[in-house]
PDB file of N, CA and C in Angstrom:
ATOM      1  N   UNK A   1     103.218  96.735 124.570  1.00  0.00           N
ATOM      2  CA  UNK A   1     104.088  95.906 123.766  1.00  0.00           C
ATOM      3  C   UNK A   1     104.058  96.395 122.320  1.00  0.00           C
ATOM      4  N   UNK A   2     104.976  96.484 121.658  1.00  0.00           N
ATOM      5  CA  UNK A   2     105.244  97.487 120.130  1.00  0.00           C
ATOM      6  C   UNK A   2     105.909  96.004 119.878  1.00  0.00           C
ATOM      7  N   UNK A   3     104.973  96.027 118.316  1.00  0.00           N
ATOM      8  CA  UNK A   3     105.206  95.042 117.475  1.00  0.00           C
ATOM      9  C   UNK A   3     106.651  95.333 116.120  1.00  0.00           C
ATOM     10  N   UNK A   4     107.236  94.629 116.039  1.00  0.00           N
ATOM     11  CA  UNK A   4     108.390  94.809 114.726  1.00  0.00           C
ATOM     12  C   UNK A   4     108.190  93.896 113.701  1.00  0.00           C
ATOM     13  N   UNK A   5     107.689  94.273 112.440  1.00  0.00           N
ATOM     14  CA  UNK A   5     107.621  93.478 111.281  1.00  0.00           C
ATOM     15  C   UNK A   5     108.428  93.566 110.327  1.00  0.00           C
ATOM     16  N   UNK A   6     108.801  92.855 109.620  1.00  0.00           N
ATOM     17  CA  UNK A   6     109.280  92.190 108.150  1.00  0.00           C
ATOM     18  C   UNK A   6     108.405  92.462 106.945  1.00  0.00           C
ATOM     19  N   UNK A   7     108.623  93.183 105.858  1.00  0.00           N
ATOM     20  CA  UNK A   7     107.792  92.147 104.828  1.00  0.00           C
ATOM     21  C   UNK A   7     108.482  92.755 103.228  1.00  0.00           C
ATOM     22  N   UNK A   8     108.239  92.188 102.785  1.00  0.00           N
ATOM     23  CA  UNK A   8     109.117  91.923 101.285  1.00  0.00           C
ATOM     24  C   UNK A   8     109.076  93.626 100.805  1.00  0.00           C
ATOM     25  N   UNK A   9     110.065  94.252 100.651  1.00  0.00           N
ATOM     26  CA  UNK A   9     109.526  95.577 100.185  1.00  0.00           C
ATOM     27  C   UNK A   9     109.807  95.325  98.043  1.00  0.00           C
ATOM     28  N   UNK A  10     109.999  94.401  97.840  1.00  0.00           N
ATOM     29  CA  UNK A  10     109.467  94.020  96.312  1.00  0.00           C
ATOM     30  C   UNK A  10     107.717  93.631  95.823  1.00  0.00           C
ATOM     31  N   UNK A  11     107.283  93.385  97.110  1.00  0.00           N
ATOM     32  CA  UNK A  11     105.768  92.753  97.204  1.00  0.00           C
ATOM     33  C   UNK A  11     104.904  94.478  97.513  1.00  0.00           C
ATOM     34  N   UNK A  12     105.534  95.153  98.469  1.00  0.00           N
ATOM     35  CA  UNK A  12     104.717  96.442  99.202  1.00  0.00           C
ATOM     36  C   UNK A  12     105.257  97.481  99.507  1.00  0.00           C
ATOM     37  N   UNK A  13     104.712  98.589  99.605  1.00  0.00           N
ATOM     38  CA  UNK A  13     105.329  99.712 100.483  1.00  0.00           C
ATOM     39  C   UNK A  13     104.703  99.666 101.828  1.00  0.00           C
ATOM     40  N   UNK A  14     105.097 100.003 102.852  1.00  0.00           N
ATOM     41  CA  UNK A  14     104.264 100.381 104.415  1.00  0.00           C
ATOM     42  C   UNK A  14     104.806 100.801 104.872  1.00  0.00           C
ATOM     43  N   UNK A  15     103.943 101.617 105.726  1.00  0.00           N
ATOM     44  CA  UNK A  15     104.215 103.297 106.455  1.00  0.00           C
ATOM     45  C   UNK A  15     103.318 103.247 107.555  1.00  0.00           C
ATOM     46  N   UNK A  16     104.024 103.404 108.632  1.00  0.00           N
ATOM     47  CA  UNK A  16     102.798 103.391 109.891  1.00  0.00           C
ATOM     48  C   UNK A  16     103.278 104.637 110.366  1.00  0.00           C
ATOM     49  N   UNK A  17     102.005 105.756 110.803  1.00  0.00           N
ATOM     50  CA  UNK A  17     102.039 106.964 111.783  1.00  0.00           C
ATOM     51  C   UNK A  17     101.502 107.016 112.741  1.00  0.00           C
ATOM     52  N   UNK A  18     101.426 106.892 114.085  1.00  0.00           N
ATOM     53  CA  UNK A  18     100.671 106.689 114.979  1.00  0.00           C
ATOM     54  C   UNK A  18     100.393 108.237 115.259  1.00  0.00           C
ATOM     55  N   UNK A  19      99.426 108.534 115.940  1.00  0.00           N
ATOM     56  CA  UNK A  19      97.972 109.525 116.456  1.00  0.00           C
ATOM     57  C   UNK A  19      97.570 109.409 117.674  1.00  0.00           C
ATOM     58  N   UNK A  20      97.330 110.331 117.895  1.00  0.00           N
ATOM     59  CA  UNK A  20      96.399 110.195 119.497  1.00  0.00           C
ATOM     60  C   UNK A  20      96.351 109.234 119.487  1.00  0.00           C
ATOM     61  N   UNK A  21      94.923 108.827 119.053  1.00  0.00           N
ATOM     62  CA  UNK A  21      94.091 107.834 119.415  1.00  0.00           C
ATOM     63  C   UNK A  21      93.960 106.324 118.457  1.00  0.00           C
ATOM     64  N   UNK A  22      94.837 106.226 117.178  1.00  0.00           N
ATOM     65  CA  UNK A  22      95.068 105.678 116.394  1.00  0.00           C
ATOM     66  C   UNK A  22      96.471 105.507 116.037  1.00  0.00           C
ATOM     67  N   UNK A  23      96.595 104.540 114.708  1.00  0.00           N
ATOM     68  CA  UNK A  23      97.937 104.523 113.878  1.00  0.00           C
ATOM     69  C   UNK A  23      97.236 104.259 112.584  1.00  0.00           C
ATOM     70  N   UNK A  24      97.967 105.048 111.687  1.00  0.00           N
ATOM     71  CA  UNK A  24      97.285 105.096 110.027  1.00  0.00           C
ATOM     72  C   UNK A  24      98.537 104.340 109.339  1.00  0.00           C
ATOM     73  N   UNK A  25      98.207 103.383 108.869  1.00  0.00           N
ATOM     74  CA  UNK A  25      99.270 102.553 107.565  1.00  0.00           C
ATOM     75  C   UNK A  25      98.587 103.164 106.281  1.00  0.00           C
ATOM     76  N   UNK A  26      99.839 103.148 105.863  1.00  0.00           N
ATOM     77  CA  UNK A  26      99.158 103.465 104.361  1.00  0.00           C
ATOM     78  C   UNK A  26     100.227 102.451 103.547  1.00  0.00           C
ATOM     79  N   UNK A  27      99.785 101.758 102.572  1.00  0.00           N
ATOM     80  CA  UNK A  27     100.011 100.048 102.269  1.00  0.00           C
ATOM     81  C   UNK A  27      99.849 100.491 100.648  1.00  0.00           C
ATOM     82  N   UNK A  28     101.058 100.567  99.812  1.00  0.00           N
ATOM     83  CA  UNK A  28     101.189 100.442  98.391  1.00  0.00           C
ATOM     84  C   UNK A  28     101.253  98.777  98.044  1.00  0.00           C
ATOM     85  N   UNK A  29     100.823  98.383  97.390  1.00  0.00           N
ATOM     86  CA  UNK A  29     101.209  96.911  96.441  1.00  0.00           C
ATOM     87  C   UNK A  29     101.632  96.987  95.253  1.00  0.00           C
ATOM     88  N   UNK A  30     102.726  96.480  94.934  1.00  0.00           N
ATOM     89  CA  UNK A  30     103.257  96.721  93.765  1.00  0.00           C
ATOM     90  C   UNK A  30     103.132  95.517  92.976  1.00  0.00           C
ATOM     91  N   UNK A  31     102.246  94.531  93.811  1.00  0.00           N
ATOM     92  CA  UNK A  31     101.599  93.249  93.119  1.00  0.00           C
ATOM     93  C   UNK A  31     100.475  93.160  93.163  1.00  0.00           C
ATOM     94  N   UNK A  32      99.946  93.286  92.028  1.00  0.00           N
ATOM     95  CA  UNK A  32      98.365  93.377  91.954  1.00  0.00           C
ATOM     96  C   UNK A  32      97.652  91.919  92.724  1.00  0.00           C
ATOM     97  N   UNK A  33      98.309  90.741  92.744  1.00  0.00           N
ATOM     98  CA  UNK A  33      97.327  89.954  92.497  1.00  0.00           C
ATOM     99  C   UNK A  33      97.636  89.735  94.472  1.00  0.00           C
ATOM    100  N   UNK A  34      98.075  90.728  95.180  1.00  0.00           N
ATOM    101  CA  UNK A  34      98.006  90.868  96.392  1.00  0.00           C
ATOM    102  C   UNK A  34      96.491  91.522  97.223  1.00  0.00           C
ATOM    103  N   UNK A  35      95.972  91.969  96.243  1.00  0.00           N
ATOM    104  CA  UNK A  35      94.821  92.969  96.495  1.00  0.00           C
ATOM    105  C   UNK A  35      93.570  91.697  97.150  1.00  0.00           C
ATOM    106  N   UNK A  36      93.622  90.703  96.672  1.00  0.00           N
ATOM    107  CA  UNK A  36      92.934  89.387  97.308  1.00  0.00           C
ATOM    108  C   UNK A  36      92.682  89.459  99.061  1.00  0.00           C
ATOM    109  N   UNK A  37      94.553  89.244  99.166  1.00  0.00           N
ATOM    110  CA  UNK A  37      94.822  89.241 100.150  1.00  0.00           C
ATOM    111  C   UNK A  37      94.356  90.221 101.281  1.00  0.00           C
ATOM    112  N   UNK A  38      94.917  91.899 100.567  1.00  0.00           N
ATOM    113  CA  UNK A  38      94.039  92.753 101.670  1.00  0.00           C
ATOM    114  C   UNK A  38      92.547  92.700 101.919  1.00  0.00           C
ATOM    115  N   UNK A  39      92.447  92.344 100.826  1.00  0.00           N
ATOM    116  CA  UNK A  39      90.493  92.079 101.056  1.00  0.00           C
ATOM    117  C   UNK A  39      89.925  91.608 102.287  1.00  0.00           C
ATOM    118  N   UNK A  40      90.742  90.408 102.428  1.00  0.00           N
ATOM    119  CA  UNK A  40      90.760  89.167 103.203  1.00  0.00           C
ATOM    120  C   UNK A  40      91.491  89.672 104.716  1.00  0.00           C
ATOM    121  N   UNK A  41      91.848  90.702 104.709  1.00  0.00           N
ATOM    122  CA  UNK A  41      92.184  91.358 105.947  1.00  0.00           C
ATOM    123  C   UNK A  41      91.011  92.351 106.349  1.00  0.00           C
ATOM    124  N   UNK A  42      90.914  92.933 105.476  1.00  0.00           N
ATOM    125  CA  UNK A  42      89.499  94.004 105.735  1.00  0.00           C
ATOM    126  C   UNK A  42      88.278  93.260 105.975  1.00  0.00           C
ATOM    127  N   UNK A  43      87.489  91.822 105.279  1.00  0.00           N
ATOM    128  CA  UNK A  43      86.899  91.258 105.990  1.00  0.00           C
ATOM    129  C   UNK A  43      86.851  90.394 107.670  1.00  0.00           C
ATOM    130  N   UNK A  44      88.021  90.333 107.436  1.00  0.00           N
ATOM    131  CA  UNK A  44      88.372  89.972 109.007  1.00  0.00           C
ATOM    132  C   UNK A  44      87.748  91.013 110.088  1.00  0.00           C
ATOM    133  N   UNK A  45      87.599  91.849 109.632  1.00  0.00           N
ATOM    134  CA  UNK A  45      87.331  93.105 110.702  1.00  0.00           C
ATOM    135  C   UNK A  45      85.834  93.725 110.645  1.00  0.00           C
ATOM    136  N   UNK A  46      85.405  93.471 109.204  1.00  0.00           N
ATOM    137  CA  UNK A  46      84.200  93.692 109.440  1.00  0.00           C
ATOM    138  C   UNK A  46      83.451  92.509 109.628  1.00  0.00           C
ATOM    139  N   UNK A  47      83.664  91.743 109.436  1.00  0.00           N
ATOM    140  CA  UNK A  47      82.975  90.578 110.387  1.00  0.00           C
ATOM    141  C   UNK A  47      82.580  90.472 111.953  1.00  0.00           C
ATOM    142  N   UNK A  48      83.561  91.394 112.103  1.00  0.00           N
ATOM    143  CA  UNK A  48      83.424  91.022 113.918  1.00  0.00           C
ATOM    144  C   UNK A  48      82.564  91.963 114.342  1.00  0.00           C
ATOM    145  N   UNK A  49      81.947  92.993 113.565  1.00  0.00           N
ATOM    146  CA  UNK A  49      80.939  94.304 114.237  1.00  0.00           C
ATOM    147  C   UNK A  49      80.867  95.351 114.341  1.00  0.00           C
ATOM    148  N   UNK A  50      82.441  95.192 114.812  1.00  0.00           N
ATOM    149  CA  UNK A  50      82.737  96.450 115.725  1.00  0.00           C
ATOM    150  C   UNK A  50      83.250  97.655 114.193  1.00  0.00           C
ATOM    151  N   UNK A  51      82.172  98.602 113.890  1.00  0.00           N
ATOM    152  CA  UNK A  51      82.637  99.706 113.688  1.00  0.00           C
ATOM    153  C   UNK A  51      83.778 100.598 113.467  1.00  0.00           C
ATOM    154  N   UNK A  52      84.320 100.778 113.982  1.00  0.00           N
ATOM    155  CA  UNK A  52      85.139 101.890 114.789  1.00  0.00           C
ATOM    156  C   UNK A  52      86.227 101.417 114.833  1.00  0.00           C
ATOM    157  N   UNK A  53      86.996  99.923 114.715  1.00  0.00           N
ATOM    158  CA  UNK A  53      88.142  99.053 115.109  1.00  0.00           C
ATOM    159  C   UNK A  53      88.826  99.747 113.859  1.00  0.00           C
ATOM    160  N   UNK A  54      88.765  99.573 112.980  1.00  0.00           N
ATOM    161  CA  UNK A  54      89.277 100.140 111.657  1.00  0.00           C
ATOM    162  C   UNK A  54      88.922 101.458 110.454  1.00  0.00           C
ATOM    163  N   UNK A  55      89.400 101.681 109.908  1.00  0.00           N
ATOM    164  CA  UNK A  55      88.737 102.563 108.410  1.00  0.00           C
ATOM    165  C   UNK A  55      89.898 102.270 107.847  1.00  0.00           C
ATOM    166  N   UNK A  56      88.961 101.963 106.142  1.00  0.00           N
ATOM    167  CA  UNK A  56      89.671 100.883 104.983  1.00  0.00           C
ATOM    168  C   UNK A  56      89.643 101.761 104.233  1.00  0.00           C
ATOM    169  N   UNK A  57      90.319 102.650 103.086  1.00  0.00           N
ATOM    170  CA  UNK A  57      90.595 103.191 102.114  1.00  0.00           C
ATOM    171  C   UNK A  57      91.489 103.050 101.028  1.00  0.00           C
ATOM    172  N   UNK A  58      90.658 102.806 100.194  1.00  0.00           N
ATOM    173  CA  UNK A  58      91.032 102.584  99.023  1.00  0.00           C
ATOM    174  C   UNK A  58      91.270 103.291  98.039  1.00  0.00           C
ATOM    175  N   UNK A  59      92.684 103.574  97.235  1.00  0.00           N
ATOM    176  CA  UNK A  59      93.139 104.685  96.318  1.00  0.00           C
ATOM    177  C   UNK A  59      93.712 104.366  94.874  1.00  0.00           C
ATOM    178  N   UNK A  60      93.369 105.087  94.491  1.00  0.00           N
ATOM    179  CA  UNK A  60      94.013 104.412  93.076  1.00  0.00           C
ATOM    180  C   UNK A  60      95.652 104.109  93.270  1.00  0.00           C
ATOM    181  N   UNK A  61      96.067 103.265  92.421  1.00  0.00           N
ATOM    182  CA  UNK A  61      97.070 102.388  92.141  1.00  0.00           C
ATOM    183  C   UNK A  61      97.479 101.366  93.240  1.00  0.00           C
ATOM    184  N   UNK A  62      96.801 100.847  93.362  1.00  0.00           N
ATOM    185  CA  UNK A  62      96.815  99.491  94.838  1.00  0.00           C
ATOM    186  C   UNK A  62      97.636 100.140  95.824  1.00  0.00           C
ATOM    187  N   UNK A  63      96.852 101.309  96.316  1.00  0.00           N
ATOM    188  CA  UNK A  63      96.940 102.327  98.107  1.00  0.00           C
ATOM    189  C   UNK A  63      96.398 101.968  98.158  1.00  0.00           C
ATOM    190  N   UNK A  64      96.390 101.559  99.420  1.00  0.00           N
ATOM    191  CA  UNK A  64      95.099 101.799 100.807  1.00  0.00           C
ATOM    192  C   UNK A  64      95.913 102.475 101.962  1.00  0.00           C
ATOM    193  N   UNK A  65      95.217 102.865 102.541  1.00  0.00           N
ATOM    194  CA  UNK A  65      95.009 103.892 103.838  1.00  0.00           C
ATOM    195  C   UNK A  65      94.320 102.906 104.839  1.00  0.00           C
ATOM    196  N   UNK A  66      94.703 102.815 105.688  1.00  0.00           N
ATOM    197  CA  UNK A  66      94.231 102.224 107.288  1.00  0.00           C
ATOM    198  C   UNK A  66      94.207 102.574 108.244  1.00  0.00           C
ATOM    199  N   UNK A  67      93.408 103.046 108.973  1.00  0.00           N
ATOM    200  CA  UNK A  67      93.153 103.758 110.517  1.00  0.00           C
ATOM    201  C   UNK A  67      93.026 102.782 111.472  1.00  0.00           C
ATOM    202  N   UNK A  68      93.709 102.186 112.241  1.00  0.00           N
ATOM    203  CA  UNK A  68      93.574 101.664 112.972  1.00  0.00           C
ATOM    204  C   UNK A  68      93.773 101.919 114.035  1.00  0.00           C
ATOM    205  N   UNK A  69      92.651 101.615 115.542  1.00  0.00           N
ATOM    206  CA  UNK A  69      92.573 101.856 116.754  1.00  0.00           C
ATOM    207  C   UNK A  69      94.008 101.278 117.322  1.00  0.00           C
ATOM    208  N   UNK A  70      94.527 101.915 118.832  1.00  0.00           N
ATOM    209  CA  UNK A  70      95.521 101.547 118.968  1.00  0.00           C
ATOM    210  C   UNK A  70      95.143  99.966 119.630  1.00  0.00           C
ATOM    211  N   UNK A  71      94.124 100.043 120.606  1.00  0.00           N
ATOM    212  CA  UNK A  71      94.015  98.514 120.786  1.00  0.00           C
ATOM    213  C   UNK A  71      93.641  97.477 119.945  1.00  0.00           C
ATOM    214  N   UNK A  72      93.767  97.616 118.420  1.00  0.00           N
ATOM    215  CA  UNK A  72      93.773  96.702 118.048  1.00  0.00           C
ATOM    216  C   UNK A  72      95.152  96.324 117.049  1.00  0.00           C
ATOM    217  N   UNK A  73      95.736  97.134 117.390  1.00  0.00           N
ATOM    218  CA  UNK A  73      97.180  97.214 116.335  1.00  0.00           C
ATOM    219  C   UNK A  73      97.311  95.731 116.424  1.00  0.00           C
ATOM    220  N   UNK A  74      97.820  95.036 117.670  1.00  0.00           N
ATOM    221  CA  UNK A  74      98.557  93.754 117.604  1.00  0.00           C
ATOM    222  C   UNK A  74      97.290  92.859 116.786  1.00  0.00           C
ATOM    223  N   UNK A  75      96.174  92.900 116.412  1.00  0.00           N
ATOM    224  CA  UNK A  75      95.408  91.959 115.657  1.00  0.00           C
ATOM    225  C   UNK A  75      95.450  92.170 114.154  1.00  0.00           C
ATOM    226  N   UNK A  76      95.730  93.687 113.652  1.00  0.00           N
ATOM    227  CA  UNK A  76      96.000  93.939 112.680  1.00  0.00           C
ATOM    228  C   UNK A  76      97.353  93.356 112.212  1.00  0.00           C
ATOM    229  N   UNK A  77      98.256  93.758 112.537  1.00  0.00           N
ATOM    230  CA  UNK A  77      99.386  93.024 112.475  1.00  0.00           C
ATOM    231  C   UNK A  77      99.258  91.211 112.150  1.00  0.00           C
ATOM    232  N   UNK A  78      98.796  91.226 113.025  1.00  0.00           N
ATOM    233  CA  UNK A  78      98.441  89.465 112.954  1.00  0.00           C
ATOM    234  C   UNK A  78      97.942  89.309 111.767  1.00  0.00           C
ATOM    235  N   UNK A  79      96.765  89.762 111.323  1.00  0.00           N
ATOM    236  CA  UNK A  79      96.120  89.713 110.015  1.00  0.00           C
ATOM    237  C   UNK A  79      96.663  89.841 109.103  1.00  0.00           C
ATOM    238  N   UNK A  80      97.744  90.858 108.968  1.00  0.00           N
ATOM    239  CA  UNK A  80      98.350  91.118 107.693  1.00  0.00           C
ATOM    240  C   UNK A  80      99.217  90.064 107.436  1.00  0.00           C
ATOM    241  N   UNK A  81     100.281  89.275 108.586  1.00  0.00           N
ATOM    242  CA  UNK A  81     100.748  88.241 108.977  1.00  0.00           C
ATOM    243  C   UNK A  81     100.217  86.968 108.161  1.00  0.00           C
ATOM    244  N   UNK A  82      98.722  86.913 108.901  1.00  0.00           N
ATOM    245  CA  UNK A  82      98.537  85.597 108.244  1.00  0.00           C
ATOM    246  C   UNK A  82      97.615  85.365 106.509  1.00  0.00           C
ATOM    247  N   UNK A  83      97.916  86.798 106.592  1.00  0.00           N
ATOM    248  CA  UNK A  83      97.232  87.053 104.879  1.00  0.00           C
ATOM    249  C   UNK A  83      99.197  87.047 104.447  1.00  0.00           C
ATOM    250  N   UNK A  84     100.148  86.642 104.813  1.00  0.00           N
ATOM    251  CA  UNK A  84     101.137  86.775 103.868  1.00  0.00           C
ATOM    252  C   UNK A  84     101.874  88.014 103.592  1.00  0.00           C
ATOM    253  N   UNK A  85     101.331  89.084 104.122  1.00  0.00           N
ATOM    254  CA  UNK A  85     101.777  90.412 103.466  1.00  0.00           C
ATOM    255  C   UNK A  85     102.924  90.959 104.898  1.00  0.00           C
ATOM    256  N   UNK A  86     103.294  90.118 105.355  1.00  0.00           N
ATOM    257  CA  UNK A  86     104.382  90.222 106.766  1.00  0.00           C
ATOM    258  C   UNK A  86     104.891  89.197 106.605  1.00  0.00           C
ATOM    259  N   UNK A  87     106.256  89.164 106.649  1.00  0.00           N
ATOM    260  CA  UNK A  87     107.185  87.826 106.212  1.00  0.00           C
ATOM    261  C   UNK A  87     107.558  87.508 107.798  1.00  0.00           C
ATOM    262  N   UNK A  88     107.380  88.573 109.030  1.00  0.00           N
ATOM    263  CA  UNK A  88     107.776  87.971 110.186  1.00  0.00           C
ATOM    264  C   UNK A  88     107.768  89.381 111.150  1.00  0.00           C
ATOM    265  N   UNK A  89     106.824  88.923 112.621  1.00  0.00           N
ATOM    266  CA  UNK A  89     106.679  89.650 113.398  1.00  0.00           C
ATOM    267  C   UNK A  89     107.570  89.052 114.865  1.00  0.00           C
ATOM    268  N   UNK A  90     107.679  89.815 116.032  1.00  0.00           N
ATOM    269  CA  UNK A  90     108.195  90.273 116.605  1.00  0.00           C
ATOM    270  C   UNK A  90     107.798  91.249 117.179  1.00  0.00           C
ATOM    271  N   UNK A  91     107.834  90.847 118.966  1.00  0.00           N
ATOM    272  CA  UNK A  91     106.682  92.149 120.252  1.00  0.00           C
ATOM    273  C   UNK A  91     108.628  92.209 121.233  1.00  0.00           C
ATOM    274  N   UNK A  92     108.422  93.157 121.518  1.00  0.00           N
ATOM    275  CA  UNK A  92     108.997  93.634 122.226  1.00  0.00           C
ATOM    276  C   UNK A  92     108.711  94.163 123.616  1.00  0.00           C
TER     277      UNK A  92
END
């Protein structure tokens, strides 16, 4: 199931490439006081243990870089969702 999102492109940039074994977003904010928010997505994930589910990178001028496993795309999604930074998803 391939997810379709929404989200304000005045609030962000996003770019998803999928990989073998992954998909890498790479996530501009062009609102600083959004950076909360990703935080609050990246703890979501390290909370749960698991290693390997993600890699969080952080770049100058509010980039980040995201590696995400393919089985967890649809939770990522969700996360970004309910941190606000997705105005509206959609599985196909």
């Amino acid at each position: 199931m391939k997810a379709a999102y929404k989200y304000d492109d005045k609030l962000l940039e996003l770019r998803e490439t999928a990989n073998e074994e992954d998909i890498e977003f790479s996530i501009t904010l062009l609102n600083s006081e959004l950076k909360k928010r990703m935080i609050k997505v990246r703890e979501f994930f390290e909370e749960n243990k698991v290693l390997t589910d993600i890699h969080y990178y952080i770049h100058p001028n509010n980039r980040y870089q995201v590696i995400v496993r393919k089985d967890i795309y649809n939770e990522f999604i969700i996360q970004l969702f309910r941190q606000q930074l997705l105005k509206e998803i959609t599985w196909s």
